[in-house]
C-alpha atoms as a PDB file:
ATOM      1  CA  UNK A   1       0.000   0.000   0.000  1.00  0.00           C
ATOM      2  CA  UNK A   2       1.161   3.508  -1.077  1.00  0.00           C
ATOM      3  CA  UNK A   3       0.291   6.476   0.911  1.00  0.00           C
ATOM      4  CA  UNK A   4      -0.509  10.352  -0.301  1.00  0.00           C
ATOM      5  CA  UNK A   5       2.545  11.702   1.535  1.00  0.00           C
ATOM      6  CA  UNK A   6       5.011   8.685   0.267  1.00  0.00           C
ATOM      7  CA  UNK A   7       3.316   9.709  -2.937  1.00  0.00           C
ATOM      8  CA  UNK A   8       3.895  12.658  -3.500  1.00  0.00           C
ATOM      9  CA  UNK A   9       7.368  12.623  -2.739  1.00  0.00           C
ATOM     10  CA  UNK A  10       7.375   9.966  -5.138  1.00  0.00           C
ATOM     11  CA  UNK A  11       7.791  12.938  -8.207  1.00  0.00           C
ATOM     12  CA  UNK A  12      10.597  14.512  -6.920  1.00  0.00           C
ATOM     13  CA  UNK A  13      12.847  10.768  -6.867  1.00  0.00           C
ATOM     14  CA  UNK A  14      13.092  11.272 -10.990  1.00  0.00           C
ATOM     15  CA  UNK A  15      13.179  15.114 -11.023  1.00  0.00           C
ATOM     16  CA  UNK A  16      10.038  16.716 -10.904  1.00  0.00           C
ATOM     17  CA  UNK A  17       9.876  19.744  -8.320  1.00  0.00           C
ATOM     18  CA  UNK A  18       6.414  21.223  -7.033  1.00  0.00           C
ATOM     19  CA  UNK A  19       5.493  24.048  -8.945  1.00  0.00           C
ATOM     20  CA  UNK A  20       5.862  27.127  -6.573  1.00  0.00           C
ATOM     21  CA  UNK A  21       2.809  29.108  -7.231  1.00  0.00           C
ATOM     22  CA  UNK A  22      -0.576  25.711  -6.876  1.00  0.00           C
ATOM     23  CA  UNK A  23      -2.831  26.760  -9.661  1.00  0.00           C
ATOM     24  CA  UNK A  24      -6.003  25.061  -8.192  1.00  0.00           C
ATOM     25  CA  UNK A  25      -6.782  24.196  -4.203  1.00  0.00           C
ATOM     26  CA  UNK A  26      -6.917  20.401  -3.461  1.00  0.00           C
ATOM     27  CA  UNK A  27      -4.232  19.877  -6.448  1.00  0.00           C
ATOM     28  CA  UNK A  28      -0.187  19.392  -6.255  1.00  0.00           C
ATOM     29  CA  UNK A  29       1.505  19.910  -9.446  1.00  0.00           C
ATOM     30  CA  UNK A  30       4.944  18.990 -10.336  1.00  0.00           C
ATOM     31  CA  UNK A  31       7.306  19.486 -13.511  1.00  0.00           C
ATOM     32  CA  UNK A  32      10.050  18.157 -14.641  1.00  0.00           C
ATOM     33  CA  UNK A  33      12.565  21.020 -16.444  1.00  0.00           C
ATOM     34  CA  UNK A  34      12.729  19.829 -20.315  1.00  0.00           C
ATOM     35  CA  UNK A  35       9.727  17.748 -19.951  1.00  0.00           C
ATOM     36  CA  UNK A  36       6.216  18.521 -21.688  1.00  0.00           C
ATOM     37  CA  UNK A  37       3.953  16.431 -19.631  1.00  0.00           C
ATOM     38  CA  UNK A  38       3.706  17.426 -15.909  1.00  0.00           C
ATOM     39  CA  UNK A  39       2.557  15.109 -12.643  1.00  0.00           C
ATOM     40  CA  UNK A  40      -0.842  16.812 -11.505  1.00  0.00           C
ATOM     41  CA  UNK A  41      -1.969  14.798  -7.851  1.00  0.00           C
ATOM     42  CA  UNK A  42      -5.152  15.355  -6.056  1.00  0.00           C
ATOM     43  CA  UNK A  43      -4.457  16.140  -2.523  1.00  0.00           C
ATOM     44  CA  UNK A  44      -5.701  13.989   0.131  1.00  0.00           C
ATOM     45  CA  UNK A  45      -4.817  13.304   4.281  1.00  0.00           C
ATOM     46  CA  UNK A  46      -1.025  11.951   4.717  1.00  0.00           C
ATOM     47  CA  UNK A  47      -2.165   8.823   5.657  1.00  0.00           C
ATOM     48  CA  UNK A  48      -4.505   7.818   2.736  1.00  0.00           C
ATOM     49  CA  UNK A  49      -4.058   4.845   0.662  1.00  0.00           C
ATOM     50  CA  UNK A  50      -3.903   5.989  -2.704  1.00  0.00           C
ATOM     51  CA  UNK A  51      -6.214   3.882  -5.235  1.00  0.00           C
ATOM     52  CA  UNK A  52      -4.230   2.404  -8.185  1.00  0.00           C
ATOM     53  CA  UNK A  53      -5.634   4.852 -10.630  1.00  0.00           C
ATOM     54  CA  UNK A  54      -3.436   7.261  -8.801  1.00  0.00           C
ATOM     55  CA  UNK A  55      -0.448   5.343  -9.835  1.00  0.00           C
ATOM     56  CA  UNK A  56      -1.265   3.953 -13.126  1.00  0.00           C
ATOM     57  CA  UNK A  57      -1.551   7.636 -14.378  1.00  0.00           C
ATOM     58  CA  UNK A  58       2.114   9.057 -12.731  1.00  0.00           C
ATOM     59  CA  UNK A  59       3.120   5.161 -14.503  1.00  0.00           C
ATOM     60  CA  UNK A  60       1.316   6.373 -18.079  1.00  0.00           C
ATOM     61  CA  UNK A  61       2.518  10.411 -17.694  1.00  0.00           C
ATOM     62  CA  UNK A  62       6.533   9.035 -16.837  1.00  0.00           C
ATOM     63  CA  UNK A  63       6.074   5.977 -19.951  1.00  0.00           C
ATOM     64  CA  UNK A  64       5.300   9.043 -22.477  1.00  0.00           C
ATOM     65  CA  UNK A  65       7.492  11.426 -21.264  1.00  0.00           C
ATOM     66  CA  UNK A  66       9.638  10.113 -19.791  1.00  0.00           C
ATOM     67  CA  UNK A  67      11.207   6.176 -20.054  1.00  0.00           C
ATOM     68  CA  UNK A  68      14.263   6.173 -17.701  1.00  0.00           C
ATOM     69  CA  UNK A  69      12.221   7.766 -14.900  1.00  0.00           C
ATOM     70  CA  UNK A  70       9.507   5.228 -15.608  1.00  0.00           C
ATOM     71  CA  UNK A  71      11.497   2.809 -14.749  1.00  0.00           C
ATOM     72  CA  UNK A  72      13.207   4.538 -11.579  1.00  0.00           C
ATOM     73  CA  UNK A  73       9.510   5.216 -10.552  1.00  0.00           C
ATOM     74  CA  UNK A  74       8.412   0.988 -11.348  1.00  0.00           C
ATOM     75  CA  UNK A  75      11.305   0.307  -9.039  1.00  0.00           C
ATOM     76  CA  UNK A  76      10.293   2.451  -6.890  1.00  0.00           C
ATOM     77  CA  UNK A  77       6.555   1.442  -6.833  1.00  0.00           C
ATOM     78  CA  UNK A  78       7.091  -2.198  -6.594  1.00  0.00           C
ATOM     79  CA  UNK A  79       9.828  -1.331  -3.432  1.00  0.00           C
ATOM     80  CA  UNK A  80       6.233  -0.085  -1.919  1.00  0.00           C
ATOM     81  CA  UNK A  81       3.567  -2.595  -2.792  1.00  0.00           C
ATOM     82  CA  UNK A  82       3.329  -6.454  -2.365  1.00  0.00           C
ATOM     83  CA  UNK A  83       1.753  -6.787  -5.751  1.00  0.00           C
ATOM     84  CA  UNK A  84       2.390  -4.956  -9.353  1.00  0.00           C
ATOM     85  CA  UNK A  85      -0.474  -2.514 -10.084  1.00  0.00           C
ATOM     86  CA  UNK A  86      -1.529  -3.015 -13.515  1.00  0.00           C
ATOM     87  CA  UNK A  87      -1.567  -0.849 -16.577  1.00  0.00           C
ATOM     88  CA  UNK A  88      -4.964  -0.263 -18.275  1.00  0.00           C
END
């Protein structure tokens, strides 16, 4: 199980960094410098296990963007979880 506040940490392990100025309340966005795509995250309690959805779309946002963080974030994300989340 992967929390919200392991999670979003989770962006800044393959060099994404918050964006300074939130442009929405409830909503964490990070970028990555030379990178189109960024990682937006709803923002929920510390504590909260975060639904696989959640994790599928950092997976899908890194895979297209990004294919050497993609895998830092896979080893990551299977450090974290007793099973592999699947890819829709």
């Amino acid at each position: 199980m992967v929390t919200y506040a392991e999670l979003v940490n989770a962006p800044a392990r393959v060099g994404y960094v918050p964006e300074p100025e939130q442009p929405a309340a409830g909503y964490n966005v990070f970028r990555h410098p030379g990178r189109s795509l960024p990682i937006i995250l709803q923002a929920f309690k510390a504590g909260t296990p975060i639904r696989p959805i959640y994790l599928v779309g950092i997976r899908r946002i890194l895979a297209e963007s990004a294919p050497a963080e993609a895998a830092e974030f896979e080893s990551w994300l299977e450090s974290r979880t007793s099973r592999r989340v699947p890819v829709r």
